[in-house]
N, C-alpha and C. Protein backbone atom coordinates (compact mmCIF):
# COMPACT_ATOMS: atom_id res chain seq x y z
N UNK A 1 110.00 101.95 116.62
CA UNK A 1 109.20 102.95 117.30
C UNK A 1 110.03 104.22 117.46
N UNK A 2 109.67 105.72 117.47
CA UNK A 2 110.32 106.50 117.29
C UNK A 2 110.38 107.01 118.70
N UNK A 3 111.19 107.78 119.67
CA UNK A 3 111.51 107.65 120.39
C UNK A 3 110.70 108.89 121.02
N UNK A 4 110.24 109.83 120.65
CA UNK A 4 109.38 110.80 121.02
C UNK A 4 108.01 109.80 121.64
N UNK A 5 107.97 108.38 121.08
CA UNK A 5 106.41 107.72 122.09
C UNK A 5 106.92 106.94 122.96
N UNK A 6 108.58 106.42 123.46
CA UNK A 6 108.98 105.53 124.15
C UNK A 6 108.22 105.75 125.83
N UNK A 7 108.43 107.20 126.26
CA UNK A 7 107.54 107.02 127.48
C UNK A 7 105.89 106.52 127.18
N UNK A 8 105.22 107.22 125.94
CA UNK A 8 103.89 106.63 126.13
C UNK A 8 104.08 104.55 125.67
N UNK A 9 104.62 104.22 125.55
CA UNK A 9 105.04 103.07 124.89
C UNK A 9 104.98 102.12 126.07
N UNK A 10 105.46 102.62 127.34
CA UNK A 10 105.68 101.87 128.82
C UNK A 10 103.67 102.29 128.88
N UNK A 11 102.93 102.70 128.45
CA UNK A 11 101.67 102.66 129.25
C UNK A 11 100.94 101.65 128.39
N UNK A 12 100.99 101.46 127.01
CA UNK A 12 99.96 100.85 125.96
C UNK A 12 100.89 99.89 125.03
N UNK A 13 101.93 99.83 125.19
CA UNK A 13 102.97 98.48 125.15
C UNK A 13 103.10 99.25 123.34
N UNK A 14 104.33 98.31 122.67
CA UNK A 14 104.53 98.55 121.21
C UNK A 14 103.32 98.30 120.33
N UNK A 15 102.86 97.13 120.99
CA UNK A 15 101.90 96.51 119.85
C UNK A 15 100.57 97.58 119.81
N UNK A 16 100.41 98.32 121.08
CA UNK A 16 99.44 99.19 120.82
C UNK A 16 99.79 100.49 120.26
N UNK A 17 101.23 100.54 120.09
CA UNK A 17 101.78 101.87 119.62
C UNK A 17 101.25 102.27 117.94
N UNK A 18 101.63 100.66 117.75
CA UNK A 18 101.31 100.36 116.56
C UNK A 18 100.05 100.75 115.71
N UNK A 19 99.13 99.56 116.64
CA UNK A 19 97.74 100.26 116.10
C UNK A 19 96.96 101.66 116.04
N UNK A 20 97.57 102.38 117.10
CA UNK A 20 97.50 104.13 117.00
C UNK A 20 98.11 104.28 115.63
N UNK A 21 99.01 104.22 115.18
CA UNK A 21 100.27 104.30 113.97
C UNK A 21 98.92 103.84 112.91
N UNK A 22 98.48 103.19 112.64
CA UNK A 22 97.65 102.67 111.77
C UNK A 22 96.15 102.84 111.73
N UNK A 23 95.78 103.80 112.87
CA UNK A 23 94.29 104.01 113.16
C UNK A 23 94.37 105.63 112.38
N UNK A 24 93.04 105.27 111.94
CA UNK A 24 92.72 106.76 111.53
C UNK A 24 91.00 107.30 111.88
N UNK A 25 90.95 108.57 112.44
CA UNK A 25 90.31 109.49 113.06
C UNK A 25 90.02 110.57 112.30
N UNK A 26 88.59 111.16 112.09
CA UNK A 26 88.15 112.33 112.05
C UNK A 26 87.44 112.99 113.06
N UNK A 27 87.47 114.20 113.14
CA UNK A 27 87.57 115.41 113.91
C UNK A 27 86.81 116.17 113.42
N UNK A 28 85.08 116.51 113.82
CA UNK A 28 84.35 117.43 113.43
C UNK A 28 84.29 118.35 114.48
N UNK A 29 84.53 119.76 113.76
CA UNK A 29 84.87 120.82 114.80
C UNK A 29 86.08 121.17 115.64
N UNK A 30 86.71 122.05 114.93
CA UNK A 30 88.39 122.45 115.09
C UNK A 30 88.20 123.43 116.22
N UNK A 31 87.08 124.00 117.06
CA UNK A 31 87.06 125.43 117.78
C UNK A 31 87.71 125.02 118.90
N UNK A 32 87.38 125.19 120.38
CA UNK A 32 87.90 125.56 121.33
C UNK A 32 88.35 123.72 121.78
N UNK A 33 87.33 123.30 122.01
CA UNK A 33 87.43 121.88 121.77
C UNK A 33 88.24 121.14 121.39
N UNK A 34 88.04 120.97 120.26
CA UNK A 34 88.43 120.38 118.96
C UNK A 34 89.59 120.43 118.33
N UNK A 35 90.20 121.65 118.77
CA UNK A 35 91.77 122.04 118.50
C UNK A 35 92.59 121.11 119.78
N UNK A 36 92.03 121.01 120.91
CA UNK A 36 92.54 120.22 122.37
C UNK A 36 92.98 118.80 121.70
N UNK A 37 91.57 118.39 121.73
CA UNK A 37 91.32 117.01 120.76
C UNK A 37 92.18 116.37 119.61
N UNK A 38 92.56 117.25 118.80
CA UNK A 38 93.10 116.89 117.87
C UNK A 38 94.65 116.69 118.20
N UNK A 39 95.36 117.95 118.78
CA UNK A 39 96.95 117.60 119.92
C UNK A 39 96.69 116.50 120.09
N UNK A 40 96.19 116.43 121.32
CA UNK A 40 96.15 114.63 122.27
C UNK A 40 96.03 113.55 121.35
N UNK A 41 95.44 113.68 120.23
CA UNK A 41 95.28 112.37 119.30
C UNK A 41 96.77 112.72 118.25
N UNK A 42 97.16 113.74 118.18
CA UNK A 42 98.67 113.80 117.29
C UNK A 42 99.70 113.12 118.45
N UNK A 43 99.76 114.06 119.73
CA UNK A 43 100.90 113.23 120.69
C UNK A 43 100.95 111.88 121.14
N UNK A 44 99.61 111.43 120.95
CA UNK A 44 99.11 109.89 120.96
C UNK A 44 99.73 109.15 120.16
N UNK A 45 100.05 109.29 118.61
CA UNK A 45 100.22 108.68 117.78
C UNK A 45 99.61 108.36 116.58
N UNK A 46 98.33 109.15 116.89
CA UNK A 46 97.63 108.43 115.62
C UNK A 46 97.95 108.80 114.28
N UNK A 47 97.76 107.51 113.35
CA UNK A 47 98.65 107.86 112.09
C UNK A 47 98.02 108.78 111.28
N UNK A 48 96.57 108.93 111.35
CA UNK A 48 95.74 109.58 109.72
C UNK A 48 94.97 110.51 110.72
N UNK A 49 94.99 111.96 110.72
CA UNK A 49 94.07 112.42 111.32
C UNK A 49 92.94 113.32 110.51
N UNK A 50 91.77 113.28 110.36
CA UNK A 50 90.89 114.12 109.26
C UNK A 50 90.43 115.45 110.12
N UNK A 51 90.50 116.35 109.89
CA UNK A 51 89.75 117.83 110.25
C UNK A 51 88.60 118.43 109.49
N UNK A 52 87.95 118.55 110.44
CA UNK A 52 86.63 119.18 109.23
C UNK A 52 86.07 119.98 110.41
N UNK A 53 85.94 121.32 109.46
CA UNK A 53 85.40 122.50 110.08
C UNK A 53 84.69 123.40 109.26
N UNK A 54 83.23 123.66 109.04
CA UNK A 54 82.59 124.88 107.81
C UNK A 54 82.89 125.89 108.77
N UNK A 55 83.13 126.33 109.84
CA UNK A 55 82.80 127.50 110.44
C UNK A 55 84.08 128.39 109.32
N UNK A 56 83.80 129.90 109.41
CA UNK A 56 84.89 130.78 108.50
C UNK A 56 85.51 131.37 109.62
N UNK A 57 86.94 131.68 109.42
CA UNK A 57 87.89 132.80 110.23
C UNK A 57 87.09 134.08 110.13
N UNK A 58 86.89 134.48 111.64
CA UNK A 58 86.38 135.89 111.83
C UNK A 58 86.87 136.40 113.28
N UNK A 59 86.92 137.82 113.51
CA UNK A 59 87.55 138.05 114.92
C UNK A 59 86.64 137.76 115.94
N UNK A 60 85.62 137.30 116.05
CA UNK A 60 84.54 136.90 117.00
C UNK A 60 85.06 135.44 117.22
N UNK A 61 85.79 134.73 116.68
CA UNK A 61 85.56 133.32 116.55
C UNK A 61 87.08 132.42 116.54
């Protein structure tokens, strides 16, 4: 286990470290949301994360 999850590691034990490590997640909608969402599931651990967003870069947005 790499040592950046040892504190989350004391809440959801190794064996669940694990299955984060091996779970994979997609993510529709990267905006205000969705950008939050996606952190918390990287600092979590999860191993595969998918992003999907049609919206285009514009200064409104």
């Amino acid at each position: 286990m790499k040592q950046i999850f040892s504190r989350f590691a004391m809440l959801v034990g190794e064996e669940g470290i694990e299955k984060l490590n091996k779970s994979s997640v997609i993510v529709f909608g990267i905006g205000g949301v969705g950008s939050y969402v996606v952190e918390s599931l990287v600092r979590s651990g999860i191993g595969k994360i998918t992003m999907v967003d049609f919206d285009e870069i514009s200064e409104s947005n």
